[in-house]
Protein backbone atom coordinates (compact mmCIF):
# COMPACT_ATOMS: atom_id res chain seq x y z
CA UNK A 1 -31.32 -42.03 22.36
CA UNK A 2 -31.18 -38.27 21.24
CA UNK A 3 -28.63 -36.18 22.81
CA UNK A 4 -28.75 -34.43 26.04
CA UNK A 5 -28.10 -30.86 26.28
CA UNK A 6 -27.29 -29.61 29.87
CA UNK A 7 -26.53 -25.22 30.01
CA UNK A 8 -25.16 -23.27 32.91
CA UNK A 9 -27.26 -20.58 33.88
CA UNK A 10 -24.96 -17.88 32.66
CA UNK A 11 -25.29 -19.73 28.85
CA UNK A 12 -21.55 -20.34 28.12
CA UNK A 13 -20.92 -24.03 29.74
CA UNK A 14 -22.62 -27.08 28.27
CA UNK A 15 -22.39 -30.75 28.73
CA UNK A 16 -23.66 -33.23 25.77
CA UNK A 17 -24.40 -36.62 26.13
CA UNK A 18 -25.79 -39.10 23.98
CA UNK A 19 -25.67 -42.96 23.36
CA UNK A 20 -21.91 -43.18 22.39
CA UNK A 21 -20.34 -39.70 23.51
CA UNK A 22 -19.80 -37.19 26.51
CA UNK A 23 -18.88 -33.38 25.54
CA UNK A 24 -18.07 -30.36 27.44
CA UNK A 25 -18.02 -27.19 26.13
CA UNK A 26 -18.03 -23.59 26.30
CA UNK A 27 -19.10 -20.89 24.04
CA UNK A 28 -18.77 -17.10 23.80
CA UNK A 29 -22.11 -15.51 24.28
CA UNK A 30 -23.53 -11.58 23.70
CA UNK A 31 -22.26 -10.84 27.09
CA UNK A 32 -20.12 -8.01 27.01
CA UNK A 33 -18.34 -9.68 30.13
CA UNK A 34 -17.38 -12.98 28.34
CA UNK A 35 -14.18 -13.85 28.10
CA UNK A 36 -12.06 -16.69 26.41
CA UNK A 37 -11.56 -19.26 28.74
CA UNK A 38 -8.29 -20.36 29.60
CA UNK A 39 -7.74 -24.47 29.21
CA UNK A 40 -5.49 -24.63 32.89
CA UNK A 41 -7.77 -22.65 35.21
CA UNK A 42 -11.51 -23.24 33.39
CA UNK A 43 -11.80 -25.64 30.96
CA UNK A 44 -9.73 -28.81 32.71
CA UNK A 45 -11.50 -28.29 35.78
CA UNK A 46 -14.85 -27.56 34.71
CA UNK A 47 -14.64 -31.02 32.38
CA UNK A 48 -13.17 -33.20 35.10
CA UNK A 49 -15.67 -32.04 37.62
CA UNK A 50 -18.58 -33.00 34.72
CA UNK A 51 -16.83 -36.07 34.14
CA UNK A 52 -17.04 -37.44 37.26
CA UNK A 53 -20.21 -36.43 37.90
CA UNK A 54 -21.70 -38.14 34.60
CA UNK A 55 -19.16 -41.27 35.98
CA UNK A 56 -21.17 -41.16 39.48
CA UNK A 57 -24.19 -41.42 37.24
CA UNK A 58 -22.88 -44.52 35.21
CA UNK A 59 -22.46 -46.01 38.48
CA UNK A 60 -25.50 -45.27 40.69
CA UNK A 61 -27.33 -46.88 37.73
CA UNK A 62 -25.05 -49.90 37.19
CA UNK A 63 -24.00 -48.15 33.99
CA UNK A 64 -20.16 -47.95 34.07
CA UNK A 65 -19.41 -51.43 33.09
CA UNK A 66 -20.42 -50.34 29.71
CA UNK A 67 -18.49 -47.04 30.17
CA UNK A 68 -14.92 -47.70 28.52
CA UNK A 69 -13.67 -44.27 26.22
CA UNK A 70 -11.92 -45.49 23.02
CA UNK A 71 -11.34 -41.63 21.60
CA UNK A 72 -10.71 -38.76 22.80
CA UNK A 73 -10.87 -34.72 20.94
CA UNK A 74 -10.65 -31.01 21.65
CA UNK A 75 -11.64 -28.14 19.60
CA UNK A 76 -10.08 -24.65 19.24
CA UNK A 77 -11.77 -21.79 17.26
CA UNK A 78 -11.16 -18.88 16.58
CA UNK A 79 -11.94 -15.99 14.68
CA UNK A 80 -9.37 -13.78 13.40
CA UNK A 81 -10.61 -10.44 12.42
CA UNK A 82 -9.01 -7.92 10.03
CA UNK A 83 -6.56 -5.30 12.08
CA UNK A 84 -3.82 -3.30 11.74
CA UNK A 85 -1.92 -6.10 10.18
CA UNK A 86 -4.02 -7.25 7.34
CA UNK A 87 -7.30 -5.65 6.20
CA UNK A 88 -8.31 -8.15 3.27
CA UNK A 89 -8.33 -11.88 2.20
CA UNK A 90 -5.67 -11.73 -0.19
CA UNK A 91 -3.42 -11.18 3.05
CA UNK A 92 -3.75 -14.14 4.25
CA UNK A 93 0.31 -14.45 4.05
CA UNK A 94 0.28 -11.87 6.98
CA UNK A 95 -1.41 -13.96 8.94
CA UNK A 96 -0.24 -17.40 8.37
CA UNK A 97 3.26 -18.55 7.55
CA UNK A 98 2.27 -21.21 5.00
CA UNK A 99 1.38 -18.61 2.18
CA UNK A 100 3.83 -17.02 -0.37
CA UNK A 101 3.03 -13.12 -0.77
CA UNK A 102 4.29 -13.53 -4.29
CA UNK A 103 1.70 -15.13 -5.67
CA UNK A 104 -1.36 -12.84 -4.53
CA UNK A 105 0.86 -10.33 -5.78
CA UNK A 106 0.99 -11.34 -9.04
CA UNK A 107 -3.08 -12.01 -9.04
CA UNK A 108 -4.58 -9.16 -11.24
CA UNK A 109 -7.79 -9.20 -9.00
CA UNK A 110 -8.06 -9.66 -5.24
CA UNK A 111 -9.11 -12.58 -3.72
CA UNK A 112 -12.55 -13.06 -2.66
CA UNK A 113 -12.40 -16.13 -0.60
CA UNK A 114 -10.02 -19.07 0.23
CA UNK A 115 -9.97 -22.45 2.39
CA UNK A 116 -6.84 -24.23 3.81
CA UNK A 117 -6.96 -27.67 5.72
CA UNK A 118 -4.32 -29.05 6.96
CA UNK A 119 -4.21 -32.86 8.88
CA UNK A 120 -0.98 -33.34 10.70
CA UNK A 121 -0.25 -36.89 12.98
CA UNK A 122 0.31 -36.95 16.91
CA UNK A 123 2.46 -39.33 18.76
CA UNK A 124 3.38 -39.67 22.06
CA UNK A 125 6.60 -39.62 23.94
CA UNK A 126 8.12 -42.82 22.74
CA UNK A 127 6.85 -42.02 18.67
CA UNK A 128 3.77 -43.98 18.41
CA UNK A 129 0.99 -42.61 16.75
CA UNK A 130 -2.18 -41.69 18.90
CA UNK A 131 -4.43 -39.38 16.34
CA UNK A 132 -4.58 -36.37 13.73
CA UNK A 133 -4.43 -32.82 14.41
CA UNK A 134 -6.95 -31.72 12.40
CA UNK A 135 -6.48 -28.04 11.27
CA UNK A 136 -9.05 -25.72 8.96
CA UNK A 137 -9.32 -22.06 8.09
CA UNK A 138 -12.19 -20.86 6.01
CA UNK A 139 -12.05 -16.84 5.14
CA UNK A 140 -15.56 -15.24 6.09
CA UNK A 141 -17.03 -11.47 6.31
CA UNK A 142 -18.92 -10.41 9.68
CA UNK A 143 -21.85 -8.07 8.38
CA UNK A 144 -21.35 -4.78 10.62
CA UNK A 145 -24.68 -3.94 12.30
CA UNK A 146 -24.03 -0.61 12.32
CA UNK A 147 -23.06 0.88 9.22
CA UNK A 148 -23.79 -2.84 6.62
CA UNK A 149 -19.73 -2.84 6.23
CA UNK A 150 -18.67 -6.42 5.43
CA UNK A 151 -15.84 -7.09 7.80
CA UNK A 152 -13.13 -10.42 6.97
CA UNK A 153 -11.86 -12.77 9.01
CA UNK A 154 -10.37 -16.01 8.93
CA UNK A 155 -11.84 -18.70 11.17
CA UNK A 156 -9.44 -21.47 12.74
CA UNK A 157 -10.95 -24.38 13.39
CA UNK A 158 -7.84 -26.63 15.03
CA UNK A 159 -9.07 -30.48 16.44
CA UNK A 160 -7.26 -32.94 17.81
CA UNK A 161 -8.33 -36.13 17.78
CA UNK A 162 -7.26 -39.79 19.05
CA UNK A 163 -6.82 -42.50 21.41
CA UNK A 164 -6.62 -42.25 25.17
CA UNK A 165 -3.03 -42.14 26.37
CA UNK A 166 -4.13 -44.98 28.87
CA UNK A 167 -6.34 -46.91 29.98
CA UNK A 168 -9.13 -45.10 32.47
CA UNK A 169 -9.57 -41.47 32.99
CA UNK A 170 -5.94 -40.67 33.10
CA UNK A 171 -5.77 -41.57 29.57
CA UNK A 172 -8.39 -39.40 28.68
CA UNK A 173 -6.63 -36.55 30.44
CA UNK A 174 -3.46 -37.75 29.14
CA UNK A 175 -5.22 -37.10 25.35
CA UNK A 176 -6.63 -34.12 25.77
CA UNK A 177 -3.45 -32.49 27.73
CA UNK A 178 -1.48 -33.81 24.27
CA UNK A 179 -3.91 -32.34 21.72
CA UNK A 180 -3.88 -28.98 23.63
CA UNK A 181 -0.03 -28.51 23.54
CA UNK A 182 -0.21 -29.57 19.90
CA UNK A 183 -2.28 -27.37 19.08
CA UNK A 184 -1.07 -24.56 20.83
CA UNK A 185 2.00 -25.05 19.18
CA UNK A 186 0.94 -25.29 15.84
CA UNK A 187 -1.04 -21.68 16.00
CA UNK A 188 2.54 -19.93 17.45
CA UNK A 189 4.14 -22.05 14.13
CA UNK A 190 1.60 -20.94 11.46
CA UNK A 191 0.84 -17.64 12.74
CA UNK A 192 3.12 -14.99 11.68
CA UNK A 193 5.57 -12.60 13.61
CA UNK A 194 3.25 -9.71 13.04
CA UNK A 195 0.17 -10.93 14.36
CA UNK A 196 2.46 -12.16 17.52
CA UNK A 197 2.84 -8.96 17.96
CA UNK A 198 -0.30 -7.20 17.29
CA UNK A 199 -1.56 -10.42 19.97
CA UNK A 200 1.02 -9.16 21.98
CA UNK A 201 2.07 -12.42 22.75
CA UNK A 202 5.01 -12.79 24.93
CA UNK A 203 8.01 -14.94 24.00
């Protein structure tokens, strides 16, 4: 069975299924208008409300007996473009905490381009383990349209990954509420004090 691809008319929600797996997602698109979705008011909602309707489906066609999730996952990224507080690769350390300024100081030449991943363990409330927070940042250049100027960034790709929390669609919710807080903690952890700021993130 290929996969299904299901896209809301305005181009930024999709829904994937296929013979072992049910996705929801949402992408940015060229729409000036488009704006990050926030995982409390747009993207819990909007992948319940697919859920049950792809459950409703299982059932109508005497599907759901076979319908039992074993794994659960969501995916953060973002790209973090050059500002104020860096302007180059080899600054990564002003971005993320787990660098040591010293040593790109000490480099004779700059640094083109650098990878970092990261896989950290999640367990729930009484210590057991339930899955990996998977964490990656690749540095990239956007080509400017405009004027050819090669523009970095670093892209965070965060994913957390593991078992249902229960059994039924509580547990799934139960995962995918975990993975979010872990991972929203980790970026306020690794990210530095000066990019809080420039964010103008609020304590």
């Amino acid at each position: 069975m290929p996969r299904l691809l299901f896209v809301s008319n305005e181009g930024n929600d999709l829904v994937q299924v296929q013979g072992d797996r049910f996705l929801r997602n949402w992408r940015r698109t060229s729409q000036p208008s488009t704006r990050y979705p926030r995982y409390e008011e747009h993207v819990r909602p909007r992948f319940v409300e697919d859920y049950h309707t792809f459950q409703s489906f299982l059932a109508d066609n005497k599907l759901d007996s076979a319908f039992s999730p074993n794994q659960c996952e969501i995916t953060y990224v973002s790209d973090i473009r050059a500002c104020d507080a860096w302007a180059s690769h080899s600054e990564i350390y002003k971005v993320f905490r787990f660098f040591d300024q010293s040593y790109f100081d000490r480099e004779p030449e700059p640094t083109e381009t650098l990878g970092v991943q990261l896989v950290r363990l999640i367990k729930d409330s009484a210590g057991s383990f339930l899955g990996r927070l998977h964490i990656d940042v690749k540095a990239l250049v956007q080509l400017d349209d405009g004027t050819e100027k090669q523009n970095p960034l670093f892209r965070l790709t965060m994913t957390a990954r593991g078992r249902p929390t229960e059994a039924g669609e509580q547990g799934v919710l139960g995962f995918l509420d975990l993975g979010r807080a872990n991972i929203v903690k980790a970026f306020d952890r690794m990210s530095t004090q000066s990019m809080h700021t420039t964010w103008g993130k609020s304590q």
